[in-house]
Protein backbone atom coordinates (compact mmCIF):
# COMPACT_ATOMS: atom_id res chain seq x y z
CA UNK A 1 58.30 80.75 85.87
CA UNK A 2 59.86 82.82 88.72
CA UNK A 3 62.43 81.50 90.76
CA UNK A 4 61.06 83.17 94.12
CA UNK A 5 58.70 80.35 96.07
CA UNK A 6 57.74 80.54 99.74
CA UNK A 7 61.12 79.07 100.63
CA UNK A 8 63.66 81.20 99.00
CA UNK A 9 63.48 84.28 101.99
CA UNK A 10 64.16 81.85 104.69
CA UNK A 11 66.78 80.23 102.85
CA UNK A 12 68.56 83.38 101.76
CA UNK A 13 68.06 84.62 105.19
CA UNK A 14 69.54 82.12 107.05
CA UNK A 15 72.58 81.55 103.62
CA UNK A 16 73.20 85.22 104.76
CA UNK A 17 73.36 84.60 108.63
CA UNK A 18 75.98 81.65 107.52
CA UNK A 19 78.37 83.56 105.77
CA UNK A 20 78.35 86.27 108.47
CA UNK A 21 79.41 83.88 111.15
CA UNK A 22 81.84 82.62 108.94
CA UNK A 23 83.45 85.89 109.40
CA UNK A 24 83.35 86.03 112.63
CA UNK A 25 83.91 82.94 113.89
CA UNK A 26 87.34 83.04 111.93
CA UNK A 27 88.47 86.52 112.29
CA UNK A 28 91.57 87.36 114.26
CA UNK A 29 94.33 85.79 114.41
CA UNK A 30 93.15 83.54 110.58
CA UNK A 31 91.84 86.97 108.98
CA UNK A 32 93.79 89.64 110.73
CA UNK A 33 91.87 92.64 109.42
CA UNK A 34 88.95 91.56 111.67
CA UNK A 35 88.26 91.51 114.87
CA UNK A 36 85.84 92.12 117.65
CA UNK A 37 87.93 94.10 119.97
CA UNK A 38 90.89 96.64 119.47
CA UNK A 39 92.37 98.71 122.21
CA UNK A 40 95.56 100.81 121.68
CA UNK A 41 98.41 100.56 124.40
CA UNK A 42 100.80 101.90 125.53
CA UNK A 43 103.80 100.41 127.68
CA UNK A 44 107.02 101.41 128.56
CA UNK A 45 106.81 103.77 125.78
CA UNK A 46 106.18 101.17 123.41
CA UNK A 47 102.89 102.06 121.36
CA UNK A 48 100.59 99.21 119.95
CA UNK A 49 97.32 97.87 119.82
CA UNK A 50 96.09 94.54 120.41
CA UNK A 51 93.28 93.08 118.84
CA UNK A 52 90.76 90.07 120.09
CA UNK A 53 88.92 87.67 118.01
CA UNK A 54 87.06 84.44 118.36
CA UNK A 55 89.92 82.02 118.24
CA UNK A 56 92.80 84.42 119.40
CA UNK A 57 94.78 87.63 119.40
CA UNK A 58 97.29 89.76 117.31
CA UNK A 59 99.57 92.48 119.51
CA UNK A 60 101.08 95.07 116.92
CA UNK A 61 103.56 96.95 118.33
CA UNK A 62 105.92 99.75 116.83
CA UNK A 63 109.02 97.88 117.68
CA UNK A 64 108.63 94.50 116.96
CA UNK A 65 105.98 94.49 114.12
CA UNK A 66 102.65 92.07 114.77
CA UNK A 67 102.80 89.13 117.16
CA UNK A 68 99.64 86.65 117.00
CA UNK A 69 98.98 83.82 118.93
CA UNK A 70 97.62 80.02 117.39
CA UNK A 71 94.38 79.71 116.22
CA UNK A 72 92.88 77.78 119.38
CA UNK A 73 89.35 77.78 121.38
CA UNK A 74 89.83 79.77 124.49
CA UNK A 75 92.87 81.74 124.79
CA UNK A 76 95.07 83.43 127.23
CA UNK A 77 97.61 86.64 128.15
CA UNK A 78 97.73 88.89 130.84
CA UNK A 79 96.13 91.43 130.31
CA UNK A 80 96.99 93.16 133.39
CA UNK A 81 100.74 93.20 132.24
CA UNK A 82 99.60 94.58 129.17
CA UNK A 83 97.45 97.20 130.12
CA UNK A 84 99.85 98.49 132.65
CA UNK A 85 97.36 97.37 135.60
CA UNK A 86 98.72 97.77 138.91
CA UNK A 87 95.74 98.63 140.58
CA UNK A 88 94.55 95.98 143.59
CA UNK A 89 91.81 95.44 141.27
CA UNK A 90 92.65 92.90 138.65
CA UNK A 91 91.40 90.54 136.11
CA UNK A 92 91.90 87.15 137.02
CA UNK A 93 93.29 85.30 134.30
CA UNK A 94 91.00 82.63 134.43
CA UNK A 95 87.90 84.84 133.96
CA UNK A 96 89.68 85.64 130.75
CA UNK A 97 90.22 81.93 129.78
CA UNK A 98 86.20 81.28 130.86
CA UNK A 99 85.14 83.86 128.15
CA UNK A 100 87.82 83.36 125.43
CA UNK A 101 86.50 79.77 125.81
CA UNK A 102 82.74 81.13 125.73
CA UNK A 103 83.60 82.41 121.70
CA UNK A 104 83.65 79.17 120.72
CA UNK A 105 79.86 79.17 120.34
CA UNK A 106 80.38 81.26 117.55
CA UNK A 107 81.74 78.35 115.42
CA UNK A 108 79.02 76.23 116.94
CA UNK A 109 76.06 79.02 115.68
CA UNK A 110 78.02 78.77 112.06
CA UNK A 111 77.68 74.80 111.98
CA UNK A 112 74.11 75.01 113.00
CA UNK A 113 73.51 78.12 110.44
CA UNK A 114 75.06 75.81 107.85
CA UNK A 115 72.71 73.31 108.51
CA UNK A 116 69.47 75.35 108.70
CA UNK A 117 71.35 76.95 105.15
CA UNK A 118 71.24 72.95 103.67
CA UNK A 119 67.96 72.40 104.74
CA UNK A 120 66.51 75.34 103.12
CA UNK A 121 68.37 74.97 99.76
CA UNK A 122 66.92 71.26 99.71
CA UNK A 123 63.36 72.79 100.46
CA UNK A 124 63.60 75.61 97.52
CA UNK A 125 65.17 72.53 95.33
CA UNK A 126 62.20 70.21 96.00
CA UNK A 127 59.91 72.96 95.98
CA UNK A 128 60.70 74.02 92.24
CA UNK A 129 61.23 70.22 90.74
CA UNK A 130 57.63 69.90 91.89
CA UNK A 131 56.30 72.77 90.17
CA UNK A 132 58.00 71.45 87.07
């Protein structure tokens, strides 16, 4: 008796889409390998990058090692400072609080990816005790 029934692709499917929100919904600063966004910079003649993830940020720079913020939903810095922006047209830093903030929904896909996950593991459960 095979294992495979009409449930097992959507469940595996949507087991797969769990585990990759799981990654990155807890990427930078928890898993500091990961993140969505890396930029190098360079200030003062201080090289570094900084690199964005879901729930915050990790600034490496060559003199004072790697710096990352709390895990927290919607994060802020100035990026202006950062980048060296002294141009009259600048990044308001609550623009960068509004989008920070928007990440969240990443953790709110992985709940609802969990759920559809459960679901379909109870479906290819019932599905086989019934063809028992």
């Amino acid at each position: 008796m095979s294992c495979l029934r009409p449930a097992t692709p959507g469940f595996l499917v949507t087991l797969v889409a769990t585990i990759l929100l799981a990654v990155v919904s807890f990427n930078t600063p928890i898993i500091k390998s990961i993140s969505f966004l890396q930029a190098s910079l360079t200030v003062d003649n201080v090289n570094g990058t900084i690199r964005l993830g879901t729930l915050g940020y990790c600034l490496d720079l060559s003199t004072n090692g790697t710096t990352c913020s709390s895990p927290s939903v919607g994060y802020s810095f100035d990026l202006n400072a950062l980048i060296g922006d002294n141009t009259s047209i600048q990044i308001p830093t609550v623009v960068e609080k509004w989008i920070t903030d928007a990440l969240f929904l990443h953790v709110i896909a992985l709940c609802l990816a969990a759920g559809s996950a459960l679901f379909g593991l109870l479906a290819h459960v019932r599905e086989m005790s019934m063809a028992w």
